[in-house]
Protein backbone atom coordinates (compact mmCIF):
# COMPACT_ATOMS: atom_id res chain seq x y z
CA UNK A 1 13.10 -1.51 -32.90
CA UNK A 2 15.87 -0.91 -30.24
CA UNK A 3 13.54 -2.28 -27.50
CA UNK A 4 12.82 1.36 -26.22
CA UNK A 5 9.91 1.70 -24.40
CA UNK A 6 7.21 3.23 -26.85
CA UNK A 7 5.04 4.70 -24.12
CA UNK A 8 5.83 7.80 -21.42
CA UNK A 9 8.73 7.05 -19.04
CA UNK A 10 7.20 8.42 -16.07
CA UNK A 11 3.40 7.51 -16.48
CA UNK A 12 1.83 3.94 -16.03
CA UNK A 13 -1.29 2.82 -16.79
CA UNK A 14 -1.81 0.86 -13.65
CA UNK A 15 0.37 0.89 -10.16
CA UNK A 16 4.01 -0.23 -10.46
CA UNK A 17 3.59 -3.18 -8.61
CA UNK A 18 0.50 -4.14 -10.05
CA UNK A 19 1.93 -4.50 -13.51
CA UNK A 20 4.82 -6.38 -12.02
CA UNK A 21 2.92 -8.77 -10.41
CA UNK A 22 1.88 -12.41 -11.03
CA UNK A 23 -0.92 -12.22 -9.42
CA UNK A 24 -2.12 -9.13 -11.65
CA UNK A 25 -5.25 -11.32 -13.03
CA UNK A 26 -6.85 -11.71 -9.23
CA UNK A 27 -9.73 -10.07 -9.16
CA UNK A 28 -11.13 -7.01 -7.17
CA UNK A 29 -13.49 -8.18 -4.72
CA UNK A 30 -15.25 -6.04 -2.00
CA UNK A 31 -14.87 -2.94 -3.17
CA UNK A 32 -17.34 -2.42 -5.68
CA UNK A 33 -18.88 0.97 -3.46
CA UNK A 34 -15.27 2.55 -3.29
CA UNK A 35 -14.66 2.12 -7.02
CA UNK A 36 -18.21 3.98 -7.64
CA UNK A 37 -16.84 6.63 -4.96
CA UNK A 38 -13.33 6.66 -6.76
CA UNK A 39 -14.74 6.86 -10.10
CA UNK A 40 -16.83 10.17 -9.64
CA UNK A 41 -15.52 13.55 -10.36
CA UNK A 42 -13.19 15.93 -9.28
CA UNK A 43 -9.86 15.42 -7.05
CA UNK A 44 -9.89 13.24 -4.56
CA UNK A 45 -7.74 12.09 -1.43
CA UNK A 46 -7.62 8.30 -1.53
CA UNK A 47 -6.58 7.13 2.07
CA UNK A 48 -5.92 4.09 3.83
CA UNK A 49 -4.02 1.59 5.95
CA UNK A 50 -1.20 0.35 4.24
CA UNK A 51 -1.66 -2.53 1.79
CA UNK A 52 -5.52 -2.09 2.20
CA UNK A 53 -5.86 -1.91 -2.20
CA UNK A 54 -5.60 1.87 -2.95
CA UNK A 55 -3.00 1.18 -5.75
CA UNK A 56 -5.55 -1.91 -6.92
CA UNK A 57 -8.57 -0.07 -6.54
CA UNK A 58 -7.44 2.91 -8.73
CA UNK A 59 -5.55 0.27 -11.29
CA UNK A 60 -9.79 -0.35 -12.43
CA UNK A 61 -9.94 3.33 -13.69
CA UNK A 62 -9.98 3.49 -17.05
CA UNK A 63 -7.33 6.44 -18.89
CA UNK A 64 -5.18 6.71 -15.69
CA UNK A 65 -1.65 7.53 -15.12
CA UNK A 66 0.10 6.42 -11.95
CA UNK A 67 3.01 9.23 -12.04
CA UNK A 68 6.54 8.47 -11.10
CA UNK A 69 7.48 10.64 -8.24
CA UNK A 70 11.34 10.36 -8.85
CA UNK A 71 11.53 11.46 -12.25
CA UNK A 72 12.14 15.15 -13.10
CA UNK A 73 9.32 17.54 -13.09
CA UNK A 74 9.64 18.19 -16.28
CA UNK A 75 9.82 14.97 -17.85
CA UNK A 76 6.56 14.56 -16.00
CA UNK A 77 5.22 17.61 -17.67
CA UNK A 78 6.88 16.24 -21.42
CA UNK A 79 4.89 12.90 -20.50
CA UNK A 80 1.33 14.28 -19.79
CA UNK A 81 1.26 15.92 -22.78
CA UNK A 82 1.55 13.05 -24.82
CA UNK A 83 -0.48 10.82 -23.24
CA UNK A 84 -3.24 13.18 -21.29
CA UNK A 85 -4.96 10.93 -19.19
CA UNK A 86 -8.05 11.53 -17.65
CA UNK A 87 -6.93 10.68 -14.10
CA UNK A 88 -3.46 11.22 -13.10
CA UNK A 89 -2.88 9.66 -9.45
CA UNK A 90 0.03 10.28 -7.28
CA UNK A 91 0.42 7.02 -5.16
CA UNK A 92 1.79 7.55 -1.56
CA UNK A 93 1.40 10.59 -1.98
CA UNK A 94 3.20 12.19 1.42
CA UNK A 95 5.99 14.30 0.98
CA UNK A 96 5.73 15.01 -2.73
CA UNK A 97 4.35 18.76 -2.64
CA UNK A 98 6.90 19.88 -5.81
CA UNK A 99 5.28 17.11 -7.72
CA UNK A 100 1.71 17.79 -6.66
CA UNK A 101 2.23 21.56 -7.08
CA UNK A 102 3.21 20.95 -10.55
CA UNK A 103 0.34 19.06 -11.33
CA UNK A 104 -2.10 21.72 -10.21
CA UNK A 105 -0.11 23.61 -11.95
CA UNK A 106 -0.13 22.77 -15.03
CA UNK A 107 -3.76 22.19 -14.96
CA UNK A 108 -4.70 25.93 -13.69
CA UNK A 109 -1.77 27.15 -16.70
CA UNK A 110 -3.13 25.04 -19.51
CA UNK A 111 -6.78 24.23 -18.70
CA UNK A 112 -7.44 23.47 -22.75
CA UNK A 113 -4.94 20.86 -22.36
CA UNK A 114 -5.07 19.52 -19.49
CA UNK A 115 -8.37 18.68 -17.84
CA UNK A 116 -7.20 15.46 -15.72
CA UNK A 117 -8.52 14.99 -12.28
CA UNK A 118 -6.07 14.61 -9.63
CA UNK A 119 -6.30 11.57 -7.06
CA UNK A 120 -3.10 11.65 -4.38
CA UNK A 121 -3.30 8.32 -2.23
CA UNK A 122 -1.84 8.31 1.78
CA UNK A 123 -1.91 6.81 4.81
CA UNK A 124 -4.44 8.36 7.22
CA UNK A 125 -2.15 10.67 9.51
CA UNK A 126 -1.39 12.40 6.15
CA UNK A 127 -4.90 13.50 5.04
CA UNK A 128 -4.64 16.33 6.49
CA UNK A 129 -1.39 17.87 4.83
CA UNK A 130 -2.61 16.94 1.72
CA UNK A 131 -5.84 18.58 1.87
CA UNK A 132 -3.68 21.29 2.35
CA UNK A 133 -2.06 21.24 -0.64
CA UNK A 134 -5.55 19.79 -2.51
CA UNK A 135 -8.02 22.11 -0.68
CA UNK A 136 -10.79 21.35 -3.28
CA UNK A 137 -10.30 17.21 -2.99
CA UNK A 138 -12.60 15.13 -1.46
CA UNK A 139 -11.66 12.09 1.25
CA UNK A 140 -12.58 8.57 0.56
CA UNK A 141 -11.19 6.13 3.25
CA UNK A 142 -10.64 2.86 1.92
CA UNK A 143 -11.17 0.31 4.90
CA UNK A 144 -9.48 -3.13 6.02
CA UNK A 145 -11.30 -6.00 3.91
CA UNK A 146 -13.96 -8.33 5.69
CA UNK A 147 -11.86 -12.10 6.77
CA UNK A 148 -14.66 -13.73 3.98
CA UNK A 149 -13.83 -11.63 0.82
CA UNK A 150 -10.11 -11.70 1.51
CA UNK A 151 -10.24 -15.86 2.30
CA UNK A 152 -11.74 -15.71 -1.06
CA UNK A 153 -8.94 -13.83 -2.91
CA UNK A 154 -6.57 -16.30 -1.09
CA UNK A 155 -8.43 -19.31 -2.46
CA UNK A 156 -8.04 -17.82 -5.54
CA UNK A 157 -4.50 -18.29 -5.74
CA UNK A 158 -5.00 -21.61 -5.16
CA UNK A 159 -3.93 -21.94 -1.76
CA UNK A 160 -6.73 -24.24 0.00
CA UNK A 161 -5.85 -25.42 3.21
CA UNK A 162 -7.16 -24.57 6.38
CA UNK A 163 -4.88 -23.76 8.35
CA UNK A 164 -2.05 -22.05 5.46
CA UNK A 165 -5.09 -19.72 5.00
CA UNK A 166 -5.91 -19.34 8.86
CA UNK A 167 -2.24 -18.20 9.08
CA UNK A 168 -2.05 -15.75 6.01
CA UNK A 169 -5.31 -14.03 7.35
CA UNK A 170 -4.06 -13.56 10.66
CA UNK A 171 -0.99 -11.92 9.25
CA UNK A 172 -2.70 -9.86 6.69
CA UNK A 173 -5.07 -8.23 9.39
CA UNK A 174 -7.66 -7.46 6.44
CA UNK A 175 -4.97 -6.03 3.98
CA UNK A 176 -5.18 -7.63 0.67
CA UNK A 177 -1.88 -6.84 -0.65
CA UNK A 178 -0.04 -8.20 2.40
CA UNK A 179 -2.14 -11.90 1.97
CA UNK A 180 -1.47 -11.73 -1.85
CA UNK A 181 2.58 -11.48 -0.90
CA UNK A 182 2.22 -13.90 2.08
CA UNK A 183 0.78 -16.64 -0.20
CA UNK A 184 3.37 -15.82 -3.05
CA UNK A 185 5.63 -17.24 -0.40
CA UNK A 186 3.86 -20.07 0.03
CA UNK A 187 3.25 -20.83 -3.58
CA UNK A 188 6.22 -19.50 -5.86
CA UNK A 189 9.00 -19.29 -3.26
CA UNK A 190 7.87 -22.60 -1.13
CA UNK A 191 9.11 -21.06 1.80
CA UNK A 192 6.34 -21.29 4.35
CA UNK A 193 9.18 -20.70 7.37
CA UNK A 194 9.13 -16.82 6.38
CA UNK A 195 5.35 -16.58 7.17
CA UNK A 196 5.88 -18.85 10.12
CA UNK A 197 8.52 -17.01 11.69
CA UNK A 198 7.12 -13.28 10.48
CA UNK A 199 10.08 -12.64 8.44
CA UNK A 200 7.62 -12.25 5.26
CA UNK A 201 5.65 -9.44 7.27
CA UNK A 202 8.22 -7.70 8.45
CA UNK A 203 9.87 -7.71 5.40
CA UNK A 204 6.47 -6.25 3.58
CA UNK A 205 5.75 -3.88 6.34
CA UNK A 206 9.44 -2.39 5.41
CA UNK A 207 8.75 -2.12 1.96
CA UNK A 208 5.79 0.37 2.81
CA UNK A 209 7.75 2.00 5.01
CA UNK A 210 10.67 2.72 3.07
CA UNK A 211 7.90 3.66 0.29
CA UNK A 212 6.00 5.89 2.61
CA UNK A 213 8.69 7.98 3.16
CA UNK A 214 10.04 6.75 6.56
CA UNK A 215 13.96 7.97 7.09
CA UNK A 216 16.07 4.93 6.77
CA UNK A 217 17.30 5.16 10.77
CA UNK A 218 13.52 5.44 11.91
CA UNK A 219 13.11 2.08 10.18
CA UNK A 220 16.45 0.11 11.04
CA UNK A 221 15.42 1.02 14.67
CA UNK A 222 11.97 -0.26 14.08
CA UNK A 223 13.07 -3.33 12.61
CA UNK A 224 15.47 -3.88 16.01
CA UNK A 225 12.99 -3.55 18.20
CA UNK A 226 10.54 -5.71 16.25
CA UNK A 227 12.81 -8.41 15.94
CA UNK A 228 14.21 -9.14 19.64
CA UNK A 229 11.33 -10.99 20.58
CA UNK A 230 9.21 -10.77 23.91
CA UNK A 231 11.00 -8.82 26.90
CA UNK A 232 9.83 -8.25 30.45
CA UNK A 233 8.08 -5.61 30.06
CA UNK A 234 4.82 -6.13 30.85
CA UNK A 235 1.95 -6.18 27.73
CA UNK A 236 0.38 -2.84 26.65
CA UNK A 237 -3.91 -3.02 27.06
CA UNK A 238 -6.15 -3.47 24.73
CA UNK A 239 -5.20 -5.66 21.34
CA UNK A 240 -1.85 -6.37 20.60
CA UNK A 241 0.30 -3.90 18.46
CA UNK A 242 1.56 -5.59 15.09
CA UNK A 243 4.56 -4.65 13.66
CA UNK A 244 2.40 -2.13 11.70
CA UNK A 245 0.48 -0.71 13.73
CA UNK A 246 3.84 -0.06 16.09
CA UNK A 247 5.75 1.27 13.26
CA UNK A 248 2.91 3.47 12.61
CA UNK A 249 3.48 5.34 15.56
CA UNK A 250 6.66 6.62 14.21
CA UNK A 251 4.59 8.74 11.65
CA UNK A 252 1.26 9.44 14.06
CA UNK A 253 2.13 8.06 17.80
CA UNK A 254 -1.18 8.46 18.92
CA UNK A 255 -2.05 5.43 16.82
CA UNK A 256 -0.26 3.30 19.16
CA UNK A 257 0.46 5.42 22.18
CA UNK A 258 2.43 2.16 23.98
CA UNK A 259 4.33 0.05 22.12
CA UNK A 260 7.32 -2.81 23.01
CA UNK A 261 9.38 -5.34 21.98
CA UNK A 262 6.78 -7.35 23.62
CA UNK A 263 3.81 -6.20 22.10
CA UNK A 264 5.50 -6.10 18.66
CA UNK A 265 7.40 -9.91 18.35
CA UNK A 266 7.63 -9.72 14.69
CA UNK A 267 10.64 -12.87 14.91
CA UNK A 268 8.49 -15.12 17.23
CA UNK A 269 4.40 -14.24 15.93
CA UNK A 270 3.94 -18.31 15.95
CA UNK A 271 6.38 -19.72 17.81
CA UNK A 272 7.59 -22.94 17.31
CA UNK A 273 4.65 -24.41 15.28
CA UNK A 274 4.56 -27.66 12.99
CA UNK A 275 3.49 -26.96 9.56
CA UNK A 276 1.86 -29.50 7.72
CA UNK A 277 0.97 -29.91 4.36
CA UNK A 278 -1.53 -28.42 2.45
């Protein structure tokens, strides 16, 4: 009646930017053997590359509760009490320990009450701290998606053309949440310069970042050195580091022991390319 929310504050029923999303009614594809794995019992450590679907995949479980890490404690507690759902999933999960201990918590306190299973979702240099705190979860590793399955979820949107998709795959490197933002660019914004350029990537690979946990001056110095473009120093071996997998090595450097302006150009990952029309 005074357009109060009727349901918990700090509990959702599918990932925050799931239910925020446009593109909410796109389908889950490829990942019918990790929803069987995620839908078993007991706690579970849900890791992955970032953008890779662990918020989607766990959005199909029926009588979750995606749990607000900002919000007091307590509130949390108030919340779970009057909604008890079966699964209640802590979603980049690194760094929230108080939360996480409060959750196990109340479980071991007020086992008549509470008999939710816990599923905490990382990034894989984390696993291991949180099977700390979760000694009795099990690890699922959610993978990069095949180029066919995600091509698929991009035709889905609508986008059809050869080369727009070409592009957004490239960019996505097998991370399904990264080519459903690219091609909201394309389609909703019209702005096909931000994929060209790398602007769109960069600015999603910040998002994660800042979501992950990453202190702000880690990530304005990322950014920098992402952004300046090719340099003379001479090009790492082996693949070349995305912005990504560089800024990775700020949380776990041995994932990308060598990394440079030049192996990271984030401004220049086209160059100067004519787009046409799709």
């Amino acid at each position: 009646m005074l357009g109060l929310p009727s349901g918990p504050a700090t509990l959702s029923p599918v990932a925050p930017d799931l239910a925020e999303s446009p593109w909410a009614f796109l389908p889950l594809v490829a990942r019918s053997e990790d929803l069987a794995a995620v839908a078993g019992a007991g706690d579970m450590i849900l890791t992955g590359p970032p953008g890779v679907g662990k918020s989607r995949l766990l959005s199909e479980l029926p009588g979750t509760g995606f749990v607000d890490k900002n919000a007091p404690l307590d509130n949390v507690s108030d919340d779970l009490r009057w909604a008890l759902p079966s699964t209640v999933v802590v979603d980049d999960a690194a760094g929230a320990g108080p939360l996480i201990g409060r959750l196990l918590w109340l479980r071991r306190t007020e086992p008549d009450l509470f008999t939710y299973r816990l599923i905490v979702t990382c990034w894989p240099p984390d696993a291991e701290d949180l099977q700390a705190l979760v000694p009795s979860a099990r690890v699922h590793a959610l993978d990069l998606m095949e180029r066919e399955p995600l091509d698929g979820l991009i035709q889905a949107m609508g986008i059809t053309g050869r080369l727009a998709r070409r592009e957004i795959l490239g960019q996505a490197e097998g991370r399904p949440a990264w080519a459903v933002t690219l091609g909201d660019l394309l389609l909703r914004q019209n702005d096909p310069q931000s994929l060209l350029s790398g602007r769109a990537l960069l600015g999603e690979t910040e998002r994660y970042l800042r979501r992950a946990g990453l202190i702000p001056a880690a990530i304005d110095v990322l950014a920098v050195v992402s952004a300046v473009g090719p340099t003379s120093t001479p090009m790492p071996s082996g693949p070349r580091c995305s912005p990504m997998r560089s800024w990775q090595s700020a949380r776990s450097p041995s994932r990308c022991p060598r990394w440079t302006s030049a192996g990271c150009p984030a401004g220049g990952l086209i160059g100067s390319v004519s787009w046409p029309r799709w």
